[in-house]
Protein backbone atom coordinates (compact mmCIF):
# COMPACT_ATOMS: atom_id res chain seq x y z
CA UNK A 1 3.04 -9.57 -7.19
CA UNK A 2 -0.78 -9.92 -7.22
CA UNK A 3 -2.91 -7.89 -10.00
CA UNK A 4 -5.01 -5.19 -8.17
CA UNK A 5 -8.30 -3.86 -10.21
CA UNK A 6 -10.09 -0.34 -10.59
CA UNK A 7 -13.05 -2.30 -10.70
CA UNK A 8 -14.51 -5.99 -11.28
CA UNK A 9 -17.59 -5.11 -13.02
CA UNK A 10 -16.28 -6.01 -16.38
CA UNK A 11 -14.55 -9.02 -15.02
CA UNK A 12 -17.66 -9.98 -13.50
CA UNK A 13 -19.02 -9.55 -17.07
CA UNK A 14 -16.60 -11.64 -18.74
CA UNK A 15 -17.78 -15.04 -16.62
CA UNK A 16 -21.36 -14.67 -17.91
CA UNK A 17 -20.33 -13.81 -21.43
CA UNK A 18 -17.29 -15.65 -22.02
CA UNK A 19 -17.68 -18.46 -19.70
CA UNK A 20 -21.39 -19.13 -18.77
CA UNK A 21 -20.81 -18.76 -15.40
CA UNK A 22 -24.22 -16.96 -13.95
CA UNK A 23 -24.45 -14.25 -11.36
CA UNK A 24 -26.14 -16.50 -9.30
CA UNK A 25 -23.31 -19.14 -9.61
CA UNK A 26 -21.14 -16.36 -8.93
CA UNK A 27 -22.79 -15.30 -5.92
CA UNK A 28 -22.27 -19.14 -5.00
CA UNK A 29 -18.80 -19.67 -4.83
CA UNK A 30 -18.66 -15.66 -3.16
CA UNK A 31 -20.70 -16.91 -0.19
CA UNK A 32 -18.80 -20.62 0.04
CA UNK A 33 -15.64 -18.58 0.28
CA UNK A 34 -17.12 -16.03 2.95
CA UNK A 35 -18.22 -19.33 4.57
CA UNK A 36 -14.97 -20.95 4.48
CA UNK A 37 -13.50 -17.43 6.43
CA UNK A 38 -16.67 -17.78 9.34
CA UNK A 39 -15.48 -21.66 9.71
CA UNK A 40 -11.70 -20.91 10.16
CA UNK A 41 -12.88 -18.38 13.04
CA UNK A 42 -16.25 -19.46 14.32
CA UNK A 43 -16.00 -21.43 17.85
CA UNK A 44 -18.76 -24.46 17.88
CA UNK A 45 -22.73 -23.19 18.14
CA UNK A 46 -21.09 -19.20 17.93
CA UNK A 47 -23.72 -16.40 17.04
CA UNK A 48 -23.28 -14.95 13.86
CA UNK A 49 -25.01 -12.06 12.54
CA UNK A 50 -24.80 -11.10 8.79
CA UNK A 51 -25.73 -7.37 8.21
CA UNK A 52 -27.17 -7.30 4.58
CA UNK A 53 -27.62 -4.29 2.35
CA UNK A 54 -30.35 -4.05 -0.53
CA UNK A 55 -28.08 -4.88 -2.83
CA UNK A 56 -25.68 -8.33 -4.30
CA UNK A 57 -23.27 -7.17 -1.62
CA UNK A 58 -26.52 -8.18 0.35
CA UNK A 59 -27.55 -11.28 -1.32
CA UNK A 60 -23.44 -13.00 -0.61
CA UNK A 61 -24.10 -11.91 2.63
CA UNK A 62 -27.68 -14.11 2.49
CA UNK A 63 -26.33 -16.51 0.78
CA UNK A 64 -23.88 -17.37 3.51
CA UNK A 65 -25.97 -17.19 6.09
CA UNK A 66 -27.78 -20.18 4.71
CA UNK A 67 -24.83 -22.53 3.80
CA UNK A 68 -23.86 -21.59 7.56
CA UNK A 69 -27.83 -22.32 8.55
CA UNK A 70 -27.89 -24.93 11.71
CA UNK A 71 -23.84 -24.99 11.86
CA UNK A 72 -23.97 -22.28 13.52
CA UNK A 73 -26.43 -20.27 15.67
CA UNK A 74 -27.10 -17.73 12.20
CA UNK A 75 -29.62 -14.62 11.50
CA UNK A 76 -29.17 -11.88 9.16
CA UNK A 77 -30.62 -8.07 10.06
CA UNK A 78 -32.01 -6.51 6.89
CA UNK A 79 -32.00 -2.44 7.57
CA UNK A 80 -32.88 -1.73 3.84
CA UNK A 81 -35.05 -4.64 2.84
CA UNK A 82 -33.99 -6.27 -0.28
CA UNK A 83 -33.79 -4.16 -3.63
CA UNK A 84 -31.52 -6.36 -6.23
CA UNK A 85 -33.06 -9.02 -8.17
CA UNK A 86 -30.15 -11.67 -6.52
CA UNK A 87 -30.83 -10.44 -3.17
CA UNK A 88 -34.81 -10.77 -3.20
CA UNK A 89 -34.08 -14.59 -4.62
CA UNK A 90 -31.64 -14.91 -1.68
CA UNK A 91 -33.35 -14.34 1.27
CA UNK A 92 -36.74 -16.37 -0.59
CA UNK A 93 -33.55 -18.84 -0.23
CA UNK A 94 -32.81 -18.30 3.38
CA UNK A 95 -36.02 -18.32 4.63
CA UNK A 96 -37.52 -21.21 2.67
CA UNK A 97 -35.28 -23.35 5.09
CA UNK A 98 -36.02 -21.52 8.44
CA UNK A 99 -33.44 -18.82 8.87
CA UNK A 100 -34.29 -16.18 11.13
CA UNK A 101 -34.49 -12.35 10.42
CA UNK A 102 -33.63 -9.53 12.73
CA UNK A 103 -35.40 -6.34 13.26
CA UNK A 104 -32.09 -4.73 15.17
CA UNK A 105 -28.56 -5.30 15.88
CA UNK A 106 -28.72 -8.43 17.88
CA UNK A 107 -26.11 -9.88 19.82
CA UNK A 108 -23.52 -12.09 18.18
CA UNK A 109 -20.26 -13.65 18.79
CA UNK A 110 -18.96 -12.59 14.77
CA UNK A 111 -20.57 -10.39 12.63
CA UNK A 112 -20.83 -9.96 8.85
CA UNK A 113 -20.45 -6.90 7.24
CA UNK A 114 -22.38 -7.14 4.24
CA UNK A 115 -24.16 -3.71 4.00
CA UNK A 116 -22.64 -2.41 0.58
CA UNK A 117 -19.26 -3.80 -0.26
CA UNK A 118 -17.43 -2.19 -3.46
CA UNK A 119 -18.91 0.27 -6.05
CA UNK A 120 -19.88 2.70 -2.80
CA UNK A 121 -20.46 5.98 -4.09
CA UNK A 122 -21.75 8.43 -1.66
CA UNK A 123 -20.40 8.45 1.76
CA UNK A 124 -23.19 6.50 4.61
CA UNK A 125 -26.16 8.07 5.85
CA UNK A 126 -26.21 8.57 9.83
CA UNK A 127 -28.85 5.39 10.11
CA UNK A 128 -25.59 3.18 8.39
CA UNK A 129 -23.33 4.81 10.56
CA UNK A 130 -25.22 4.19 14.13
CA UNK A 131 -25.50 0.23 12.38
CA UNK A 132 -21.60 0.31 12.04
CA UNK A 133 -20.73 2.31 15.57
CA UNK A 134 -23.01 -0.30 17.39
CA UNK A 135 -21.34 -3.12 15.88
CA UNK A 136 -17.90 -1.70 16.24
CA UNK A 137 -17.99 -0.87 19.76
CA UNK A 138 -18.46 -4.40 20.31
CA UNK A 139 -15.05 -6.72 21.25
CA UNK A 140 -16.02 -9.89 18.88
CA UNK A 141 -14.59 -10.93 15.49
CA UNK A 142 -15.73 -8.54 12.24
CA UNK A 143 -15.73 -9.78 8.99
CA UNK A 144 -16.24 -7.54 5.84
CA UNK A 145 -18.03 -9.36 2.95
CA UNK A 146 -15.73 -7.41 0.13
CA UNK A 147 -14.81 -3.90 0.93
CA UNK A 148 -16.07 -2.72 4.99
CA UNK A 149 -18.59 -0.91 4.16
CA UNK A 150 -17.97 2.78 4.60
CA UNK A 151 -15.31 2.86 2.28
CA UNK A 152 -15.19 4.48 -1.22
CA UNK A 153 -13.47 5.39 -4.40
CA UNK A 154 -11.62 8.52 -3.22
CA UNK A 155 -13.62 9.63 0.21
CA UNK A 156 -14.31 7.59 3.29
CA UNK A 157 -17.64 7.93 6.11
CA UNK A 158 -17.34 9.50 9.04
CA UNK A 159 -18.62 5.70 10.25
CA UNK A 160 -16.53 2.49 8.61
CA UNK A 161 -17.01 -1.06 9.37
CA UNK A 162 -13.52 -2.17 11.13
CA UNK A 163 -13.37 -5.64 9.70
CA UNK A 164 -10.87 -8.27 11.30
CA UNK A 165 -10.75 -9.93 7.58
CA UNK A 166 -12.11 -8.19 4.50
CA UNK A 167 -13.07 -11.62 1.95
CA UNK A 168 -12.66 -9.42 -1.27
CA UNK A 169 -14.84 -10.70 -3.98
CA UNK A 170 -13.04 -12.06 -7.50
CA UNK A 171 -10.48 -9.80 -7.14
CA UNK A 172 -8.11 -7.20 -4.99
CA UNK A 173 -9.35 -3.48 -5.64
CA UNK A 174 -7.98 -0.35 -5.54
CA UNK A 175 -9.77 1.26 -2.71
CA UNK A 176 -8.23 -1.02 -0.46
CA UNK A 177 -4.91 0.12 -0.81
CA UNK A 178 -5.96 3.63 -0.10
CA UNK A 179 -4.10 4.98 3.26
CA UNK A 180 -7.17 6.00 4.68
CA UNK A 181 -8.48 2.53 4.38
CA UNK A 182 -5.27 0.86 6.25
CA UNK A 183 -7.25 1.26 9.89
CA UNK A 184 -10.05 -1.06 8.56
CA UNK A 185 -9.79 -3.72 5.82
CA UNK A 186 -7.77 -5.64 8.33
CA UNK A 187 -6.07 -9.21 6.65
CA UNK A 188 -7.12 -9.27 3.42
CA UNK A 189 -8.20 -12.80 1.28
CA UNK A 190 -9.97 -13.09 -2.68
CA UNK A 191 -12.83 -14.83 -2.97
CA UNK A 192 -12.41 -17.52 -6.08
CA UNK A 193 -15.51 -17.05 -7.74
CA UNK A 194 -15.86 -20.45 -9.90
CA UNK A 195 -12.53 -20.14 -12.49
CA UNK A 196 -8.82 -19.78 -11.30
CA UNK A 197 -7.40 -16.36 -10.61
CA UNK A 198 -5.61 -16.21 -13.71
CA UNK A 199 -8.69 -16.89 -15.98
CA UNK A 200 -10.87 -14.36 -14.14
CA UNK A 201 -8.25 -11.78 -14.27
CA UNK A 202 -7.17 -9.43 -17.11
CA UNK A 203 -3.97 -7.14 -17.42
CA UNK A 204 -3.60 -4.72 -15.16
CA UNK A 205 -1.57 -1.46 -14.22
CA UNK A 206 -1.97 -2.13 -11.06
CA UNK A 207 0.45 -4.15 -8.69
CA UNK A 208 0.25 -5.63 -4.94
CA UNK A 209 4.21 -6.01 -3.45
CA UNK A 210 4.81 -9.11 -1.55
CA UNK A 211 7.84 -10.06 0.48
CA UNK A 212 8.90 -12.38 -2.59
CA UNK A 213 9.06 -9.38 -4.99
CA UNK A 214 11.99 -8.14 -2.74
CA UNK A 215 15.52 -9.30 -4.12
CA UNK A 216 18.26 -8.47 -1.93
CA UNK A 217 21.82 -7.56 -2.47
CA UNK A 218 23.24 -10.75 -1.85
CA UNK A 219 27.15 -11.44 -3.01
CA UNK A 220 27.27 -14.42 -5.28
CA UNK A 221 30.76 -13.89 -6.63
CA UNK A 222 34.30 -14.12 -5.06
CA UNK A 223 36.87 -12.27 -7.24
CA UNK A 224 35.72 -8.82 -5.91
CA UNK A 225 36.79 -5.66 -3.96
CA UNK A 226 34.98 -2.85 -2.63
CA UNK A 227 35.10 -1.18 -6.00
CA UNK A 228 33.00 -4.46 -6.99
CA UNK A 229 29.55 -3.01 -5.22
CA UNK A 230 29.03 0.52 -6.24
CA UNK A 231 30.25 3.72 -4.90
CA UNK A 232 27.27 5.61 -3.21
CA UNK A 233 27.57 9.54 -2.64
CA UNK A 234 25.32 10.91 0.12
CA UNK A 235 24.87 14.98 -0.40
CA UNK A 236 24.85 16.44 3.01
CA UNK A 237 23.10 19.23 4.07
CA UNK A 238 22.62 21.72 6.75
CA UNK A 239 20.93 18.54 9.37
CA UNK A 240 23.45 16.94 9.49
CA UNK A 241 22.20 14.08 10.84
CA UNK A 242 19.99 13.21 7.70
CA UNK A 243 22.79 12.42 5.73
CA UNK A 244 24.41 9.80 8.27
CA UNK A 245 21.65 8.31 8.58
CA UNK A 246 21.24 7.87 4.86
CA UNK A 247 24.70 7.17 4.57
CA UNK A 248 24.58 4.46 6.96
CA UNK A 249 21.94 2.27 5.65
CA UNK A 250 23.46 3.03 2.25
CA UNK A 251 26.55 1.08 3.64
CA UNK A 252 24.99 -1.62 5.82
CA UNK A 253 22.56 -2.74 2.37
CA UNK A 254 25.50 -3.69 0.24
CA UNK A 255 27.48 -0.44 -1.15
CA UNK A 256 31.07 -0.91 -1.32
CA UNK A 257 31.95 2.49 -0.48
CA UNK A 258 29.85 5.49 1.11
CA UNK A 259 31.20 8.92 0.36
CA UNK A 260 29.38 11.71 2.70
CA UNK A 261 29.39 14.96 0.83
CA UNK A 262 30.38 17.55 3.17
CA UNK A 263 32.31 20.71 4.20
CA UNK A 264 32.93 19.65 7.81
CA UNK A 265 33.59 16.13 8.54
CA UNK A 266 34.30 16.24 12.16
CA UNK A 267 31.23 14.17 12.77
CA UNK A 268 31.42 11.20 9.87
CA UNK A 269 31.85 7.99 11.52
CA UNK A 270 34.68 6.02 10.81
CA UNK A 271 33.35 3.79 8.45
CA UNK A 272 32.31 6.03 6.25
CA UNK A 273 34.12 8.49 3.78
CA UNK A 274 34.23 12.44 3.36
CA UNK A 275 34.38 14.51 0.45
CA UNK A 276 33.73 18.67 -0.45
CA UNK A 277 32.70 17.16 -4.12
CA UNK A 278 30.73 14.17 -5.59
CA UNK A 279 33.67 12.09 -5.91
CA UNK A 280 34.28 11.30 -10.04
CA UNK A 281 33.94 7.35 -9.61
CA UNK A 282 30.47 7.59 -7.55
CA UNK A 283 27.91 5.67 -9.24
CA UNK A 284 24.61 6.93 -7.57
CA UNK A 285 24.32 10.31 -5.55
CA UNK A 286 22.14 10.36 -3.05
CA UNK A 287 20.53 14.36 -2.32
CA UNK A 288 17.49 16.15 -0.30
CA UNK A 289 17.10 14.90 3.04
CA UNK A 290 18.37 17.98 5.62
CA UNK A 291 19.39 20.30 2.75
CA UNK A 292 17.60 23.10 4.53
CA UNK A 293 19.52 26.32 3.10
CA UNK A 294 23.03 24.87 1.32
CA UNK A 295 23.11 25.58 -2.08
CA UNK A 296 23.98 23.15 -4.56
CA UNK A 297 24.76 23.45 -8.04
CA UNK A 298 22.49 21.57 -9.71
CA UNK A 299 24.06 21.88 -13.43
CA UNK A 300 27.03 19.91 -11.95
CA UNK A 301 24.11 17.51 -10.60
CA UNK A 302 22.60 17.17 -14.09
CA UNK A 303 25.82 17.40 -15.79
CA UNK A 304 26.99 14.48 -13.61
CA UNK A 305 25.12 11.69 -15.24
CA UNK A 306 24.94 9.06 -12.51
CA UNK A 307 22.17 7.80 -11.10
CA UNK A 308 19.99 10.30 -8.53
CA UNK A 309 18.08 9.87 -5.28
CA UNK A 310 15.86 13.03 -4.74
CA UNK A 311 14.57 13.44 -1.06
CA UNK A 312 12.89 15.98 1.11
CA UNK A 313 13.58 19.74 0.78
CA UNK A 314 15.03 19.52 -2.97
CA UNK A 315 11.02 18.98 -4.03
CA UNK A 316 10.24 22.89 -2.89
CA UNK A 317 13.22 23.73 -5.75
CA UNK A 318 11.44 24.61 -8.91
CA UNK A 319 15.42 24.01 -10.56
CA UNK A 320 13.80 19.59 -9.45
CA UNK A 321 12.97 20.35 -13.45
CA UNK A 322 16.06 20.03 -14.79
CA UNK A 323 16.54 16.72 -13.66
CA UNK A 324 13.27 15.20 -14.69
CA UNK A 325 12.87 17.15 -17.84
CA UNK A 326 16.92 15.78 -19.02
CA UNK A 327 16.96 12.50 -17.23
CA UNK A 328 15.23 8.56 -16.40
CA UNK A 329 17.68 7.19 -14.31
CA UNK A 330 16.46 9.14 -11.29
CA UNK A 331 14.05 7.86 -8.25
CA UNK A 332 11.74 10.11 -6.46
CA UNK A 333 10.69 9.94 -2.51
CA UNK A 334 8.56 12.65 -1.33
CA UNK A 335 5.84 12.38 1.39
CA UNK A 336 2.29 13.62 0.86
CA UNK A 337 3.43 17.56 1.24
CA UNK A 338 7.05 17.06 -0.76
CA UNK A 339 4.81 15.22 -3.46
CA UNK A 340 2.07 18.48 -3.19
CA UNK A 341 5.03 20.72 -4.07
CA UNK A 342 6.35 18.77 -6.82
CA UNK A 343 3.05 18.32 -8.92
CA UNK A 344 2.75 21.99 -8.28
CA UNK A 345 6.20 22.91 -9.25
CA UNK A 346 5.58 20.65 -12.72
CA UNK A 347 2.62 22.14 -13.61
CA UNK A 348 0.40 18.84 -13.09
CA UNK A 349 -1.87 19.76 -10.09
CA UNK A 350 -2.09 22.65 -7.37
CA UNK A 351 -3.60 20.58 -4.77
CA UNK A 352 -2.92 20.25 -0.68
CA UNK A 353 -1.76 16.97 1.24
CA UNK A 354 -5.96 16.37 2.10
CA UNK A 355 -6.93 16.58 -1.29
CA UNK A 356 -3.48 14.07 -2.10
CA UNK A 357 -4.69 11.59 0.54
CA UNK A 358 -8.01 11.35 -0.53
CA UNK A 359 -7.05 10.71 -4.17
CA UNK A 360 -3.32 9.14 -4.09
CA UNK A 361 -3.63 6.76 -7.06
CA UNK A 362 -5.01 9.24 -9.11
CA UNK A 363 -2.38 12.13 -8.83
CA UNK A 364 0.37 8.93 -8.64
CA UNK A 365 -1.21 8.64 -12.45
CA UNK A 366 -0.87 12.30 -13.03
CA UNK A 367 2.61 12.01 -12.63
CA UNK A 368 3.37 9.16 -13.94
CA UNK A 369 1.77 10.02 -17.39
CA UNK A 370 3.69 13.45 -17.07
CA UNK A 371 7.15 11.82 -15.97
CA UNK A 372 6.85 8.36 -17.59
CA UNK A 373 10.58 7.23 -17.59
CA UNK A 374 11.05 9.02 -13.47
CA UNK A 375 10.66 6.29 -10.31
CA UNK A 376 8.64 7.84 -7.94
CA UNK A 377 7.77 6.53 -4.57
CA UNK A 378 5.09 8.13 -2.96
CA UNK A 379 5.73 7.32 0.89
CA UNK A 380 2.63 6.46 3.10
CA UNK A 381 1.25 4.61 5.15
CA UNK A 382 0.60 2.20 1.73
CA UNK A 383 3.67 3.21 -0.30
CA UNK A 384 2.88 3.66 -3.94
CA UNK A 385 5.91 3.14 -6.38
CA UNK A 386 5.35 3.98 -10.43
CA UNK A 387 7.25 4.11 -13.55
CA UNK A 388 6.16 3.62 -16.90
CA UNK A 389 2.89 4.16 -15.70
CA UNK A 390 3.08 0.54 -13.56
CA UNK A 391 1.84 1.22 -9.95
CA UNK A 392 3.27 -0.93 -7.44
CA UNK A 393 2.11 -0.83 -3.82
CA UNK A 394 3.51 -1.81 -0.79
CA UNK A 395 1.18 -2.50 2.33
CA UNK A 396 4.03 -3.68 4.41
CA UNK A 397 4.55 -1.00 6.20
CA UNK A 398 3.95 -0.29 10.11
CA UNK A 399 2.99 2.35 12.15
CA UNK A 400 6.51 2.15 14.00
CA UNK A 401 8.27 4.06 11.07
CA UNK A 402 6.18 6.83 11.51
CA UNK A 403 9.36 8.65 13.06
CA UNK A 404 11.70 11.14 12.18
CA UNK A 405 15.05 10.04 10.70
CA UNK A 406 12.97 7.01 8.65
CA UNK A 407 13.24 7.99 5.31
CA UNK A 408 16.88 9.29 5.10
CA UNK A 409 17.05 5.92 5.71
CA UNK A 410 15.28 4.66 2.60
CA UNK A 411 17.02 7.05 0.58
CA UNK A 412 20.27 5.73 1.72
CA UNK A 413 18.75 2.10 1.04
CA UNK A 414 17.74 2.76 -2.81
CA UNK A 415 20.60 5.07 -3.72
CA UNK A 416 23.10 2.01 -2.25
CA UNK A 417 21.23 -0.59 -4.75
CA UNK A 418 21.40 1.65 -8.02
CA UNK A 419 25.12 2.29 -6.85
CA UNK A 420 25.20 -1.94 -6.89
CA UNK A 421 23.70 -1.61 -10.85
CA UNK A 422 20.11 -2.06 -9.88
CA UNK A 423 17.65 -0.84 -12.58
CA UNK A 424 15.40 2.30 -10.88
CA UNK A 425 12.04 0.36 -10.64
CA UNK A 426 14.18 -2.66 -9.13
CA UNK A 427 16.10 -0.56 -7.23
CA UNK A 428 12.62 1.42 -5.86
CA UNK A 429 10.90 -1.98 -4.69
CA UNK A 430 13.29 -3.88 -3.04
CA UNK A 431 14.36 -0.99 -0.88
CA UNK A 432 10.82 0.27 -0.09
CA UNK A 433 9.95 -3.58 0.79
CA UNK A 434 13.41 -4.12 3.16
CA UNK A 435 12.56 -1.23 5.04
CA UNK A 436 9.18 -1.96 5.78
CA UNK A 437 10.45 -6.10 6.60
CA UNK A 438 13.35 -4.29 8.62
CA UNK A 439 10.96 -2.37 10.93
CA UNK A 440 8.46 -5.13 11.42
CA UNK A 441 11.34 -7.24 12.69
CA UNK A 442 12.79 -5.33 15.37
CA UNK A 443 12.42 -6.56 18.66
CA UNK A 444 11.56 -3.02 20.67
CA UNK A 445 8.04 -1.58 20.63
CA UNK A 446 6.71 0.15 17.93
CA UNK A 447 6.81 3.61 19.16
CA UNK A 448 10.53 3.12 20.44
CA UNK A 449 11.80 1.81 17.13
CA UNK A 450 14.33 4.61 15.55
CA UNK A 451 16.48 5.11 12.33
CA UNK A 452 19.43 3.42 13.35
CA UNK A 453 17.47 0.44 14.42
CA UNK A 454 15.97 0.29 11.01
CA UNK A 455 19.89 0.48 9.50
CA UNK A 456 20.76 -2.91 11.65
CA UNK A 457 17.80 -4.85 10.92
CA UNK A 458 18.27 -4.52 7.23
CA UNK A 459 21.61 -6.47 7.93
CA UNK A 460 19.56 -9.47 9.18
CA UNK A 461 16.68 -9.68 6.70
């Protein structure tokens, strides 16, 4: 896992306070690491325009375009002058050994976003967004000094620089991970800014997922039996289909025994079992996706005591109270609308899926501070996972489980590891980082890939 930061201002702070590190040596090592990103990409004599703001976001920007100075064919286009103390001693820098200056968007082979960077607070005027649509209608390599500009805390510009590699400065921040940021902060690297990672950083809330973080059911001992890896129950509703496909993948990651809950079992595969009741030695019960209009009792739910997987149409139930209100071992999985429902249904927020969107870290807190001891994940294009107020976020994803059918499967998935004893946060992360691994592994094109394909891969991870 890799801290991720609200903000780097008071980091920032800390290496001119605590560790007599300057802004300008800051500002330094920031532009030798941008450089080091141009180098890795830049073909010999390539044209590379850096597109500096007023600001320090400017003066890195500046900066590098004079360590780069005669390597490459370099100029930087100024559309707002210089304002910041750093960037006014930046370009005296840059120009003090010949570096040219635009007056327009000039033709280049890579260019430099270095308009604004983090800390963006209104969204771009139209004379920033014809800078950015000119420069991203044009097929060359982007790179974003820090954030693309056009991007910020809870809103997004109509215009937004579509960097091929965002070089984040110090630190990974939070608007980043924001879905509606996904399109345009492309691969992602931290600037070291003159002390190692774990001396600039703090403690933080605030967690990046990596494929490492994801530990898989594997079978270490011998002496066992089916009984040996957890009895998951799958609640089945009126689509039926849901709940095979949940039950499936519940099967294929590890459970010893998959028990659909059902009234007509005509149509359970072989492999799996039917029952008309939770069956008494289930260890995690699995409930939500297809409900549509069966009832279900949900005192014998929270009466049950065994560990709970709540999915789709159970979040438009205001009785979804009872089990947060009594119980902790219970995970969470609504999309944007599900998760609108819920914080309405709780009393936290009365908000639509826009307003969620926009702001999915902050309601994420909401609940979370509500609901301290309840794993929810949040699905999305970035999935957000949080308990005890720890927010975990998976960018793993792709666009190819944007498909119906997708998360019964990740139901399935967690409610087979808490079955196998998994602790809920555990249980949450490992499932929500298989099924992402799982559907960028498939073979088939992303728009053909489909539930079932997601239930085999997870075999072969």
């Amino acid at each position: 896992m890799q801290k991720i930061f609200d903000e780097v201002v008071t980091l920032d702070k800390r290496c001119y306070e605590e560790f007599c590190l300057s802004e300008d040596i800051l500002m330094e090592h920031a532009s030798e690491e941008l450089a080091q990103c141009v180098r890795k990409h830049a073909k010999p004599k390539a044209k590379i325009l850096f597109v500096c703001g007023p600001g320090n976001n400017g003066g890195d920007g500046m900066a590098c375009a004079r360590i780069l100075h005669l390597e490459y064919s370099v100029s930087i286009y100024m559309p707002y002058g210089v304002k910041s103390k750093m960037a006014r001693l930046q370009l005296k820098r840059f120009e003090s050994i010949g570096g040219r200056v635009e007056d327009k968007v000039a033709e280049a082979d890579i260019y430099v976003d270095a308009l604004f960077g983090s800390g963006l607070r209104r969204e771009l005027d139209e004379k920033s967004c014809d800078i950015i649509r000119v420069i991203n209608s044009k097929d060359v390599l982007k790179i974003s000094c820090d954030i693309p500009s056009g991007i910020g805390e809870n809103f997004i510009s109509d215009e937004v620089f579509r960097a091929d590699y965002s070089v984040v400065m110090g630190a990974l921040k939070l608007p980043l991970f924001e879905d509606y940021a996904k399109d345009f902060v492309g691969e992602i690297e931290v600037a070291n800014l003159g002390v190692s990672k774990s001396v600039y950083e703090v403690n933080s809330d605030v967690y990046l997922l990596e494929k490492k973080d994801m530990k898989l059911p594997f079978r270490k001992k011998l002496d066992t039996n089916k009984g040996t890896f957890g009895h998951t129950c799958i609640v089945q509703g009126d689509k039926k289909g849901a709940g095979i496909l949940a039950a499936t993948a519940a099967l294929n990651f590890g459970s010893g025994l998959v028990t659909v809950m059902t009234n007509d079992d005509e149509q359970i595969p072989p492999y799996l079992m039917s029952s008309s009741v939770i069956p008494e030695k289930s260890n995690s019960i699995v409930i939500g996706m297809g409900l549509g209009e069966r009832k279900i009792s949900f005192k014998s739910l929270t009466s049950e005591g065994k560990a709970l997987v709540i999915d789709a149409d159970l979040f438009y139930h205001k009785e979804i109270i009872e089990f947060l209100d009594l119980r902790d071992n219970i995970i969470l999985t609504p999309h944007p609308k599900e998760f609108s429902s819920l914080l309405e249904i709780c009393d936290i927020a009365k908000v639509d899926t826009k307003e969620i969107q926009t702001n999915r870290f902050k309601f994420v807190r909401k609940f979370a501070k509500r609901f301290p001891n309840i794993t929810l994940v949040l699905k999305g294009a970035n999935t957000i996972i949080t308990k005890n107020e720890k927010i975990y976020v998976n960018i793993l994803g792709t666009n190819s489980l944007s498909k119906g059918g997708s998360g019964d499967v990740l139901a399935g998935m967690i409610g087979s590891l808490l079955a196998q004893g998994y602790e809920s946060k555990d249980a949450a992360i490992t499932a929500v980082l298989a099924h992402s691994l799982a559907a960028k592994q498939a073979t088939c094109n992303n728009y053909a890939l489909n539930p079932l394909d997601i239930c085999e891969e997870i075999k072969c991870l």
